[in-house]
N, C-alpha and C. Protein backbone atom coordinates (compact mmCIF):
# COMPACT_ATOMS: atom_id res chain seq x y z
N UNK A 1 -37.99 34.54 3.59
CA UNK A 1 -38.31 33.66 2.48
C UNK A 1 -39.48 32.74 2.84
N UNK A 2 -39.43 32.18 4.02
CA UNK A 2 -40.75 31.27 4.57
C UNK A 2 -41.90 31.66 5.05
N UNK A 3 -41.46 33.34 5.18
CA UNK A 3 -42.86 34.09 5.08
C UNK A 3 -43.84 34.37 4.12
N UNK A 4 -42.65 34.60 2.90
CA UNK A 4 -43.07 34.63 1.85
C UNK A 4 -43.91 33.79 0.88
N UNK A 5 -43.34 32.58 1.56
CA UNK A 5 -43.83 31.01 0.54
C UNK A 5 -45.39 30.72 1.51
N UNK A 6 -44.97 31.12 2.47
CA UNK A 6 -46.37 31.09 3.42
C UNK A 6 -47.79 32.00 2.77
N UNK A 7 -47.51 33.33 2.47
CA UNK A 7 -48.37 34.23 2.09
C UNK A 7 -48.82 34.11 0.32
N UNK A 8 -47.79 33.08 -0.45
CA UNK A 8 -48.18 32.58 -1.49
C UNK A 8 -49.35 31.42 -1.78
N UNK A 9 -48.33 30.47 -1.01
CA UNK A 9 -49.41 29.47 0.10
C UNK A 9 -51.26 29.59 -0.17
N UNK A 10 -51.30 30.78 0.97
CA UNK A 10 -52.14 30.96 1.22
C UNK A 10 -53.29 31.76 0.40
N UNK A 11 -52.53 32.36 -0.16
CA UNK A 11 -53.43 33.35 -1.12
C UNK A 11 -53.72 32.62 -2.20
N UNK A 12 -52.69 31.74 -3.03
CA UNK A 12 -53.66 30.57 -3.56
C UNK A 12 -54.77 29.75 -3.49
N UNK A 13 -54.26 29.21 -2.26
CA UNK A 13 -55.96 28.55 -1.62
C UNK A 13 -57.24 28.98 -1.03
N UNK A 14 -57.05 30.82 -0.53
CA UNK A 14 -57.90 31.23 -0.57
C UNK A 14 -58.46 31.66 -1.88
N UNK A 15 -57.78 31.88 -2.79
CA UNK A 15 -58.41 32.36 -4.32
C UNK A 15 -59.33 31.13 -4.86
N UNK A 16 -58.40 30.08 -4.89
CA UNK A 16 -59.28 28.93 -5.69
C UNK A 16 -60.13 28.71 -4.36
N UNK A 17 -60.86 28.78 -3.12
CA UNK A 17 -61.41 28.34 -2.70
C UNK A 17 -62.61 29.49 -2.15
N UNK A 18 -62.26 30.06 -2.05
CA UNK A 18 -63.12 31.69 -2.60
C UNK A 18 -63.95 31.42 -3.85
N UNK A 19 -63.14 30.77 -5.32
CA UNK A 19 -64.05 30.80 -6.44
C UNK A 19 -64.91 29.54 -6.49
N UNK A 20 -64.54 28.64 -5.70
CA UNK A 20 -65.58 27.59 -5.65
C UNK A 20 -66.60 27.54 -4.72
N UNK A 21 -66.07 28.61 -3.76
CA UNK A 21 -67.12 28.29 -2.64
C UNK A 21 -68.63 29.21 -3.35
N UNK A 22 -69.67 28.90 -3.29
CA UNK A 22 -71.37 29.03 -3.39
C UNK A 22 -71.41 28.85 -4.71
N UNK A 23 -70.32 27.96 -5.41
CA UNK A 23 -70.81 27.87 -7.36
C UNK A 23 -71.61 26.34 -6.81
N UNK A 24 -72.40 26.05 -6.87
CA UNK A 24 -73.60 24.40 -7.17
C UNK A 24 -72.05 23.49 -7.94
N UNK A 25 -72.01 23.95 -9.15
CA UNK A 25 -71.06 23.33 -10.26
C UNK A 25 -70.17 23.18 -9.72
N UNK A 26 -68.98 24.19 -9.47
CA UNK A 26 -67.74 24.08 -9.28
C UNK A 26 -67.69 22.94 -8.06
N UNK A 27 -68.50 23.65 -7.08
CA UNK A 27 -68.64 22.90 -5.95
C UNK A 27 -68.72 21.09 -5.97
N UNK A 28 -69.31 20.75 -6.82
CA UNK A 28 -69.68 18.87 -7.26
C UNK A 28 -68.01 18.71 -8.01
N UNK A 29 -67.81 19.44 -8.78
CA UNK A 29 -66.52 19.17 -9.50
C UNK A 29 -65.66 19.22 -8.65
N UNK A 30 -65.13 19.87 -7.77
CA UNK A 30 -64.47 19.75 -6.73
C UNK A 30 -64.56 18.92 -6.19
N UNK A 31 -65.25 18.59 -5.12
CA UNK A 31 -65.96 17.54 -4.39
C UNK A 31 -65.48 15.69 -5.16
N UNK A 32 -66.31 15.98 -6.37
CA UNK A 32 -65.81 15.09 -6.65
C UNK A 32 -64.80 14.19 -6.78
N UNK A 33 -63.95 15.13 -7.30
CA UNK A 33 -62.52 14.99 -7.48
C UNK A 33 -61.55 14.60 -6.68
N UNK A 34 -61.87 15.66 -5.21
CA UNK A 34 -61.32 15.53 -4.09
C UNK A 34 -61.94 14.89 -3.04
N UNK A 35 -62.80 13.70 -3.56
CA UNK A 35 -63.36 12.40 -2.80
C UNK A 35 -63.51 11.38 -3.69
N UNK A 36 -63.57 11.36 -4.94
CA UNK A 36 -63.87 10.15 -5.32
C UNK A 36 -62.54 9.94 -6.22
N UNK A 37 -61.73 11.38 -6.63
CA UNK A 37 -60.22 11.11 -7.82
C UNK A 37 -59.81 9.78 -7.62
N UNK A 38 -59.65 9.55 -6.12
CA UNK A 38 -58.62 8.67 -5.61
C UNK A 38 -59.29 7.01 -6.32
N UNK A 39 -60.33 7.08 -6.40
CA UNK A 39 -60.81 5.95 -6.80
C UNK A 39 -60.95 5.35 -7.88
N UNK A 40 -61.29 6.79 -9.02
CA UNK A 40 -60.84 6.34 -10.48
C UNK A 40 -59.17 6.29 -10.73
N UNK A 41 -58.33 6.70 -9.87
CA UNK A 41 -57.15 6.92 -10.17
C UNK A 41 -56.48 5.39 -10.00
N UNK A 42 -57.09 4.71 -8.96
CA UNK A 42 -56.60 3.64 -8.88
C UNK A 42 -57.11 2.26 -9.67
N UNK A 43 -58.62 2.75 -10.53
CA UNK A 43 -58.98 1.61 -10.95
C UNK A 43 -58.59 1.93 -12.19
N UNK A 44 -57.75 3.07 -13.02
CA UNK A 44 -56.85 3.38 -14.41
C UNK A 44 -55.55 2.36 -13.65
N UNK A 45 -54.93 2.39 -12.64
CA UNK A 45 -53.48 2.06 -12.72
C UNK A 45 -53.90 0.57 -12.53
N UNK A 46 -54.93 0.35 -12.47
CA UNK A 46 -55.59 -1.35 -12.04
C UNK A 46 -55.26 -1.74 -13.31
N UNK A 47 -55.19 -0.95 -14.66
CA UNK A 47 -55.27 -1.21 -16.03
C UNK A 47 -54.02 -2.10 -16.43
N UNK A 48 -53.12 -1.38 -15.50
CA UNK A 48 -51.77 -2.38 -15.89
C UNK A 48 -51.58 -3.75 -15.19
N UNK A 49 -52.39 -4.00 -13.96
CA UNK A 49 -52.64 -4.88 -13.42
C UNK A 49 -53.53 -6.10 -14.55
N UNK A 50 -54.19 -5.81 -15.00
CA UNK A 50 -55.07 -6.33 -15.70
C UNK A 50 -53.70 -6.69 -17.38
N UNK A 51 -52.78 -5.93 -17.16
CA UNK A 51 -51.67 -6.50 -18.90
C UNK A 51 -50.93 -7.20 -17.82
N UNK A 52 -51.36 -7.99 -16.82
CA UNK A 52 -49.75 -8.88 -15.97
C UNK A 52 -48.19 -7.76 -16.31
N UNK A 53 -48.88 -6.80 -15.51
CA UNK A 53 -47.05 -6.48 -15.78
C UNK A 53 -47.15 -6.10 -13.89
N UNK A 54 -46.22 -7.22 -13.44
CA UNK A 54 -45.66 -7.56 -11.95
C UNK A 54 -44.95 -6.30 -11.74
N UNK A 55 -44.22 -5.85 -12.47
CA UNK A 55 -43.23 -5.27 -12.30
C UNK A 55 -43.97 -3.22 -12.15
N UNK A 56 -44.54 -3.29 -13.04
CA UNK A 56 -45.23 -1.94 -12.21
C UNK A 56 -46.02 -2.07 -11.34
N UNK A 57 -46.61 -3.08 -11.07
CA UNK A 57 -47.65 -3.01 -9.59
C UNK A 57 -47.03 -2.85 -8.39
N UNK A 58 -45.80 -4.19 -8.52
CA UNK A 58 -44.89 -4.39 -7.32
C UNK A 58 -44.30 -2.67 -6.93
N UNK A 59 -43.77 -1.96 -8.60
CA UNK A 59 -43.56 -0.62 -8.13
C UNK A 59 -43.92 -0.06 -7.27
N UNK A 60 -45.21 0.02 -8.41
CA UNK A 60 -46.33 1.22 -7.63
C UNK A 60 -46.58 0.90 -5.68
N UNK A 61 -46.77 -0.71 -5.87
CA UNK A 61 -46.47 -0.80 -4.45
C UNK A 61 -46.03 -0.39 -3.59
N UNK A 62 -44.39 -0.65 -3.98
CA UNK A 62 -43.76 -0.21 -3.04
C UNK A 62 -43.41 1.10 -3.38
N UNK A 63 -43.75 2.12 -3.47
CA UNK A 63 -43.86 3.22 -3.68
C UNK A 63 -44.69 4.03 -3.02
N UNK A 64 -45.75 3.16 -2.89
CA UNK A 64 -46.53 3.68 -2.04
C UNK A 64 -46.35 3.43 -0.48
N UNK A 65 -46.34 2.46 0.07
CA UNK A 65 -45.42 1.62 1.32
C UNK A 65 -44.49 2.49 1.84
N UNK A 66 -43.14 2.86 0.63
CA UNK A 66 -42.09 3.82 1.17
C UNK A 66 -42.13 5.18 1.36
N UNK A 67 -42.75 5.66 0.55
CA UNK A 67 -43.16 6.96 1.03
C UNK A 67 -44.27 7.10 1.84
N UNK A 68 -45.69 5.87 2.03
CA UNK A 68 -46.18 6.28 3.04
C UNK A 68 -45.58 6.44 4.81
N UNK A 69 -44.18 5.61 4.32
CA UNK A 69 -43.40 5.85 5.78
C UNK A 69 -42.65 7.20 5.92
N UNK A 70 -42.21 7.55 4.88
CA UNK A 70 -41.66 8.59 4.99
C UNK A 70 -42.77 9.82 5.99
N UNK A 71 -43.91 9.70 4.88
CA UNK A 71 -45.00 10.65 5.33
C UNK A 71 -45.16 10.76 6.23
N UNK A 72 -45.23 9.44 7.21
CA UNK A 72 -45.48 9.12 8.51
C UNK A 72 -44.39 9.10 9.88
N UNK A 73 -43.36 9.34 9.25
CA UNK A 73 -42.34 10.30 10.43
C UNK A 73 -42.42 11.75 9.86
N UNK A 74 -42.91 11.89 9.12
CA UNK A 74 -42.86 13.37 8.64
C UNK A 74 -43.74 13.95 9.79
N UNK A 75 -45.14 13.53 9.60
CA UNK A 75 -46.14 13.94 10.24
C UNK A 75 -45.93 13.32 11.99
N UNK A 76 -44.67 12.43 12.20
CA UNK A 76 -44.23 12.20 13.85
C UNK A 76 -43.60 14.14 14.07
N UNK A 77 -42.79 14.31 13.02
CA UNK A 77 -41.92 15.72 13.41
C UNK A 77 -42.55 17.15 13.48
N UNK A 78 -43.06 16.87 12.05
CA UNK A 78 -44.13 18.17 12.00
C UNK A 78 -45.44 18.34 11.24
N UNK A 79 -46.39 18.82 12.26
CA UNK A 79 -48.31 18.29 12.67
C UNK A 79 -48.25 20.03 11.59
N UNK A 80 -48.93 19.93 10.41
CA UNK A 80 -49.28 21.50 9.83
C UNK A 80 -50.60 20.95 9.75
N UNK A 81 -51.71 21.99 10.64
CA UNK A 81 -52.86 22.14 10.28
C UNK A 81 -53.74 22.19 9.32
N UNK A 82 -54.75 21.43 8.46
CA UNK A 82 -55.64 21.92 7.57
C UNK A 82 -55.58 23.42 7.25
N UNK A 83 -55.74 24.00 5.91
CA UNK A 83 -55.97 25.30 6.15
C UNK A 83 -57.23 25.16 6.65
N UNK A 84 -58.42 25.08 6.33
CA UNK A 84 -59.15 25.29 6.78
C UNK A 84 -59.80 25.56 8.37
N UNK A 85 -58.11 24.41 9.11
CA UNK A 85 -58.85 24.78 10.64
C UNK A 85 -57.74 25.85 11.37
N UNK A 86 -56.45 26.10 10.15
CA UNK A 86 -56.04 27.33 10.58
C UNK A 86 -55.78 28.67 10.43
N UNK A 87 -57.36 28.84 9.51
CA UNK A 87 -58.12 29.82 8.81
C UNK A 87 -59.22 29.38 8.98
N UNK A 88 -59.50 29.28 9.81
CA UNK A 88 -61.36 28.97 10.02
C UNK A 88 -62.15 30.06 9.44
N UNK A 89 -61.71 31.33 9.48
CA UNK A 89 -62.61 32.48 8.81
C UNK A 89 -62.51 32.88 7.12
N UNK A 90 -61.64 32.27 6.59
CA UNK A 90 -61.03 32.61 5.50
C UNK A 90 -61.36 31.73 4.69
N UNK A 91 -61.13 30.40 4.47
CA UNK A 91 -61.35 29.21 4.09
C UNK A 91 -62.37 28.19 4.41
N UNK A 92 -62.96 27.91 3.63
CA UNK A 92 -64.06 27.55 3.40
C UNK A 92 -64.28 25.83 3.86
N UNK A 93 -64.21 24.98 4.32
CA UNK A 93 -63.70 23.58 4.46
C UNK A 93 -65.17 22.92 3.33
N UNK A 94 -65.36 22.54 2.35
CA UNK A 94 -66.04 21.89 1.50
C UNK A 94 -66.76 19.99 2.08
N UNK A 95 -66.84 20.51 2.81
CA UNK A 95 -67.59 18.65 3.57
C UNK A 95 -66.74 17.35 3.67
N UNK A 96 -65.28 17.79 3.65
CA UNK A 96 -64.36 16.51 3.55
C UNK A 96 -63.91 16.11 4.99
N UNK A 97 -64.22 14.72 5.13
CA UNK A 97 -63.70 14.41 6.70
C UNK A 97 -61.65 13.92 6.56
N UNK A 98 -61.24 14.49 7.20
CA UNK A 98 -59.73 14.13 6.50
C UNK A 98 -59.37 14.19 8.35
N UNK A 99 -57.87 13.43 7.95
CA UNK A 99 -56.87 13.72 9.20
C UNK A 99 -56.52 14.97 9.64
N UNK A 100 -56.16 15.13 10.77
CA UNK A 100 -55.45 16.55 10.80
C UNK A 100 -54.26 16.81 10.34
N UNK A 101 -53.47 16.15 10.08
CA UNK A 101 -52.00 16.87 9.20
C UNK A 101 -52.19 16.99 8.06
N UNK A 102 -51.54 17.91 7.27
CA UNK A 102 -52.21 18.71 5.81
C UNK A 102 -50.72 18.50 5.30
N UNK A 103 -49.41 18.52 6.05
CA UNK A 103 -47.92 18.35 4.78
C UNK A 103 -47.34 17.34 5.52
N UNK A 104 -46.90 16.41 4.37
CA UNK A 104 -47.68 16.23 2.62
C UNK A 104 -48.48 15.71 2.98
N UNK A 105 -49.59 15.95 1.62
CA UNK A 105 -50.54 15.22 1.32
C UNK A 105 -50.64 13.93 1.22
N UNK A 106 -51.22 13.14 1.48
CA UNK A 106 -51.45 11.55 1.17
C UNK A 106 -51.56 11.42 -0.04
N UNK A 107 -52.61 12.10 -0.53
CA UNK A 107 -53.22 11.89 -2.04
C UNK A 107 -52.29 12.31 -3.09
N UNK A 108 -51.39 13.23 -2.71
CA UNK A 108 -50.30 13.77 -3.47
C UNK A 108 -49.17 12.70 -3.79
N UNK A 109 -48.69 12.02 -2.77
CA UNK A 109 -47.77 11.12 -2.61
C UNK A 109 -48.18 10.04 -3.47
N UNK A 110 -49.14 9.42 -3.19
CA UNK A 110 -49.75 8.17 -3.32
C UNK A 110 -50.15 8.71 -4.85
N UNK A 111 -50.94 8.99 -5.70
CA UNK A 111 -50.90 9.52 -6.99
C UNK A 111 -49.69 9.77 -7.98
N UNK A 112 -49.18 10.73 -7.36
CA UNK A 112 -48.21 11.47 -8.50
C UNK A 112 -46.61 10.06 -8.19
N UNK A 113 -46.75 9.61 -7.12
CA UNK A 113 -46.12 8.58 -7.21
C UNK A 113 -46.37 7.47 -7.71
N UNK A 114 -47.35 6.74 -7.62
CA UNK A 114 -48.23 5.79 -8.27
C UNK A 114 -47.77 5.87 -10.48
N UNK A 115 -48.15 7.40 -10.55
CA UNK A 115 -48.07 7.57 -12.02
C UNK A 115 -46.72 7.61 -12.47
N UNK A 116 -45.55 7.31 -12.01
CA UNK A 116 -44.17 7.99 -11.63
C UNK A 116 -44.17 6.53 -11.93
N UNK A 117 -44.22 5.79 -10.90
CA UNK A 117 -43.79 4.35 -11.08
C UNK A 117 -44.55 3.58 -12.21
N UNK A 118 -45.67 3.94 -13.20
CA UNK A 118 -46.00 3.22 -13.76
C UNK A 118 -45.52 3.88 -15.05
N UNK A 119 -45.07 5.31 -15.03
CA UNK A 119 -44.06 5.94 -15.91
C UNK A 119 -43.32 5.31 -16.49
N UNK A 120 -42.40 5.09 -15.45
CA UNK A 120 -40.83 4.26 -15.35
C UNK A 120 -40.73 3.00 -15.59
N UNK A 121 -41.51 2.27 -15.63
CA UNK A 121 -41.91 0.57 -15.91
C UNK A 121 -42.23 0.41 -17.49
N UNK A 122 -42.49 1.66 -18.10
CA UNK A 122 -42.76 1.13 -19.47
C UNK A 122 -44.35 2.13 -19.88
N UNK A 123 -45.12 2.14 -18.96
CA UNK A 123 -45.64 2.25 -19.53
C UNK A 123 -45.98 3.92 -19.49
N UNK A 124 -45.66 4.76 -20.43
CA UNK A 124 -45.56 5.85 -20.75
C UNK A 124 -47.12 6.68 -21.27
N UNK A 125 -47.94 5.98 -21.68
CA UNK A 125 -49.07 6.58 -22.07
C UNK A 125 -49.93 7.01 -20.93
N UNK A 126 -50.30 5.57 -20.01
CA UNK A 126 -51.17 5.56 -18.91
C UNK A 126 -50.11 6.52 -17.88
N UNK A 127 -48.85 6.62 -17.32
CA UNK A 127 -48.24 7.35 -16.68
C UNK A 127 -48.87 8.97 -16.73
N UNK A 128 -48.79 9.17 -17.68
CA UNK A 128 -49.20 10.72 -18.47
C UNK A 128 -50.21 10.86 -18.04
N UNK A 129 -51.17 9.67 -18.38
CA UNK A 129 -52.91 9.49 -17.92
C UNK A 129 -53.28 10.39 -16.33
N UNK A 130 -52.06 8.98 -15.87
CA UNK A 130 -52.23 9.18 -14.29
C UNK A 130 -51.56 10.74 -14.11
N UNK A 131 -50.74 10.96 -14.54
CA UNK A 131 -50.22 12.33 -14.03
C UNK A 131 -51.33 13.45 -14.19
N UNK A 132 -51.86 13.38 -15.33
CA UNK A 132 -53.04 14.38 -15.53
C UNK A 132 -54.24 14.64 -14.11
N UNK A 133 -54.49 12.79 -14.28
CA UNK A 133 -55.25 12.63 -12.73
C UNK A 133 -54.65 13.12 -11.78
N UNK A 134 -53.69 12.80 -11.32
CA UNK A 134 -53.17 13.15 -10.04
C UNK A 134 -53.16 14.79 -10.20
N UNK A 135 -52.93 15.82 -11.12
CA UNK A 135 -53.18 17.12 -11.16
C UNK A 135 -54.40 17.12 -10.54
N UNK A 136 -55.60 17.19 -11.52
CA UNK A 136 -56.86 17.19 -10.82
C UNK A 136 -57.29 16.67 -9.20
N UNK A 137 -57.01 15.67 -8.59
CA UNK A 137 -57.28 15.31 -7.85
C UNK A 137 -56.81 16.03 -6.63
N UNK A 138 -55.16 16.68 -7.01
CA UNK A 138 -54.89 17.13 -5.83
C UNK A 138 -55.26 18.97 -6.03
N UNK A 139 -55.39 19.66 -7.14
CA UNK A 139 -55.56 20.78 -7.40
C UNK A 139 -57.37 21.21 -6.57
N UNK A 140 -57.94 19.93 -6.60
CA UNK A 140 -59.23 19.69 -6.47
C UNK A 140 -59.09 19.50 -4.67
N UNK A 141 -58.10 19.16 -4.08
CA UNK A 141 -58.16 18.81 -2.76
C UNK A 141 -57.76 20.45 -1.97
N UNK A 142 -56.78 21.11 -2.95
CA UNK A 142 -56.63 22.54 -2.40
C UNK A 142 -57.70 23.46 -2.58
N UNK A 143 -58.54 23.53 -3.63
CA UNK A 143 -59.57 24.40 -3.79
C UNK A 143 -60.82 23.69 -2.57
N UNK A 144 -60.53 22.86 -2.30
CA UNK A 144 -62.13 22.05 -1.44
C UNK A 144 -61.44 22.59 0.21
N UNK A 145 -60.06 23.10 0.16
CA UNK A 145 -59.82 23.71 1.53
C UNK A 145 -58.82 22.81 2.63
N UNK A 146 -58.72 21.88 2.28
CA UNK A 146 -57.97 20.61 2.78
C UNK A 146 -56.64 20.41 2.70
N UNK A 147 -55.81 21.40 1.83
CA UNK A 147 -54.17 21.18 1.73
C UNK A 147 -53.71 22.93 1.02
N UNK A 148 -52.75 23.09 1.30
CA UNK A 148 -51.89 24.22 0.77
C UNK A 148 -51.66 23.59 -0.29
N UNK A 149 -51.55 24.82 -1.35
CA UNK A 149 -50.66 24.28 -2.51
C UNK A 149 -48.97 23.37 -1.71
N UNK A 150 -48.10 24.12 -0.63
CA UNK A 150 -46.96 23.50 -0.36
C UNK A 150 -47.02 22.19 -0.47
N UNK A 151 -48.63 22.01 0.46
CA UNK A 151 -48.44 20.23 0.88
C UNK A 151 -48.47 18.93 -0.67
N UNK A 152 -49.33 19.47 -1.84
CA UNK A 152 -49.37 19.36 -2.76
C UNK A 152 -47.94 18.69 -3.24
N UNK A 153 -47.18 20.01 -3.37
CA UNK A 153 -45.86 19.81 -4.05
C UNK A 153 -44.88 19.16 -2.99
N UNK A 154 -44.79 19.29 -1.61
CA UNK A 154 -44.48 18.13 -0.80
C UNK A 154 -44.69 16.91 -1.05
N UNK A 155 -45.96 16.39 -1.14
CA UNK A 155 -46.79 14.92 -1.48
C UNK A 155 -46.12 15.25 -2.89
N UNK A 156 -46.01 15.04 -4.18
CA UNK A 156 -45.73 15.20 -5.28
C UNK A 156 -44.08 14.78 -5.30
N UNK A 157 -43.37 15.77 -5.12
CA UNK A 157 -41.94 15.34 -4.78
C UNK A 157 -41.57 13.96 -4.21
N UNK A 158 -41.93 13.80 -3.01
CA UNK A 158 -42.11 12.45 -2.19
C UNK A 158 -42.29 11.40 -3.01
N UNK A 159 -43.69 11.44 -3.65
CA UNK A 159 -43.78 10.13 -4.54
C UNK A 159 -42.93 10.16 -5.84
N UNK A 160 -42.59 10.82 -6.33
CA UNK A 160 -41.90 11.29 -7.82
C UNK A 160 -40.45 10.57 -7.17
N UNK A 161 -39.84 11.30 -6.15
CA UNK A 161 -38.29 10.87 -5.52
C UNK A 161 -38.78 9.11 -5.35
N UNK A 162 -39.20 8.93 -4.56
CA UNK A 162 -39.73 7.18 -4.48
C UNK A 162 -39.60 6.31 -5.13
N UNK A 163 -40.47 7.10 -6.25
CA UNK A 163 -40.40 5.89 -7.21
C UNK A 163 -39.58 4.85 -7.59
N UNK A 164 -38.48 6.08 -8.35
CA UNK A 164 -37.19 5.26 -8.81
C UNK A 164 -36.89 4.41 -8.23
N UNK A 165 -36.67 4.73 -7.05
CA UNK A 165 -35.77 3.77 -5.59
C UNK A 165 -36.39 3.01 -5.24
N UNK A 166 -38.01 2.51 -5.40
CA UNK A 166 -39.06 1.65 -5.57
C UNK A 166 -38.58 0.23 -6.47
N UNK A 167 -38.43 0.81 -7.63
CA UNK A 167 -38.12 0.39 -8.57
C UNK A 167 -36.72 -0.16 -8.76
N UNK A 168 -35.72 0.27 -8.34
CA UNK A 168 -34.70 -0.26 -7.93
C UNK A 168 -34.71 -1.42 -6.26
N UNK A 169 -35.13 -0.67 -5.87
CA UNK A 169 -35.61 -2.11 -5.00
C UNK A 169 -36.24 -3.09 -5.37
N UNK A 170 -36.90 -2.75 -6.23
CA UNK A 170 -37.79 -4.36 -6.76
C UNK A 170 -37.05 -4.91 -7.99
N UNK A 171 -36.12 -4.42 -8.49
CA UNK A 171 -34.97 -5.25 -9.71
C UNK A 171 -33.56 -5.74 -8.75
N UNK A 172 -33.78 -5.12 -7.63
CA UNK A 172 -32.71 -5.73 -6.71
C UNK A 172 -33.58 -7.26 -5.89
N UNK A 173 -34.93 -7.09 -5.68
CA UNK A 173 -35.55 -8.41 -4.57
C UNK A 173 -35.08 -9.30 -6.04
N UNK A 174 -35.94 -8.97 -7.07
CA UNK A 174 -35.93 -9.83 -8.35
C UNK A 174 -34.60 -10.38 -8.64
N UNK A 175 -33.51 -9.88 -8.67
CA UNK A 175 -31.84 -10.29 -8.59
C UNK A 175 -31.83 -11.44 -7.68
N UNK A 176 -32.48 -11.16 -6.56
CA UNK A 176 -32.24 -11.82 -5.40
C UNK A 176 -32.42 -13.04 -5.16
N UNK A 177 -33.95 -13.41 -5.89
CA UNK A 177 -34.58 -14.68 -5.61
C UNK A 177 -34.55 -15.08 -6.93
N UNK A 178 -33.67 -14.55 -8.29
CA UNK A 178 -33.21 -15.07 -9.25
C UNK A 178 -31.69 -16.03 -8.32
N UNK A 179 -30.88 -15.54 -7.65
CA UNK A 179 -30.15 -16.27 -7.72
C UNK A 179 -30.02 -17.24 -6.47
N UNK A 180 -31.01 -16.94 -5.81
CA UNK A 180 -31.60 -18.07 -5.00
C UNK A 180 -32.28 -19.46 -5.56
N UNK A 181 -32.64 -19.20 -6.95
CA UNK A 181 -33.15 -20.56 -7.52
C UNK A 181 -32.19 -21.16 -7.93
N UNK A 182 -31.13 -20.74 -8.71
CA UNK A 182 -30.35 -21.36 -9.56
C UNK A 182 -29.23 -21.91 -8.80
């Protein structure tokens, strides 16, 4: 079965990265996406920052915080190579300077979690927004050679599971130092 998910894996990211590699176009669209997504992604969720709503930032916060720990014993247990540097002949690496661990993704986590928690807070339009983004951004990070589809849906899961429990942690601090005043 893990051979299997392996050779799916892979044949995905060589397909989409096969069709981008020598397009001018595809190539900037990619690129883009999978260097700069992260930046429009965060100055859309800045949007709710900008309506004072505490309560999805603090989310999104800690959402990001908790699963970046998670990520980070993940990647203490198990180091999965870039495809690109463990397919050096196959895969194409598109000019991105990244870490060496490829599952999960950072950008996966941090996104699709990000949109998850601003989901769940209310605000349902921009959530959608962000979810769309976070597609692109990370669909854009597997075709540029930098993540398996797995690590994708690893990072994805991670932040999606988070959230909630983000969010419940921050109506539990809020409980907290409600009844610390009174």
């Amino acid at each position: 079965m893990l051979d299997l998910l392996r050779q799916i894996d892979f044949g995905v990211i060589r397909s989409l990265n096969n069709l981008v590699w020598g397009s001018d176009f595809l190539e900037f669209f990619i690129l883009l996406f999978a260097r700069y997504g992260i930046a429009i992604f965060i100055l859309l969720a800045l949007r709710v920052v900008i309506m004072k709503d505490f309560k999805s930032i603090s989310t999104a916060a800690l959402t990001i915080s908790i699963a970046g720990l998670v990520n980070s014993l993940i990647y203490l247990v198990w180091s999965r190579p870039r495809p690109y540097v463990a397919h050096a002949a196959e895969i194409h690496q598109l000019g991105l300077l990244v870490q060496p661990e490829s599952f999960p993704s950072n950008h996966a986590f941090i996104t699709f979690g990000v949109a998850t928690a601003i989901y769940i807070t209310g605000h349902q339009r921009a959530g959608v927004l962000l979810y769309l983004l976070a597609f692109l951004i990370t669909f854009s990070r597997v075709a540029a050679g930098v993540h398996y589809p797995s690590d994708i849906v690893g990072g994805a899961i991670l932040g999606i599971v988070v959230a909630p429990l983000a969010k419940q942690t921050y109506l539990l601090i809020q409980k907290l130092q409600t009844h610390r005043t009174h």
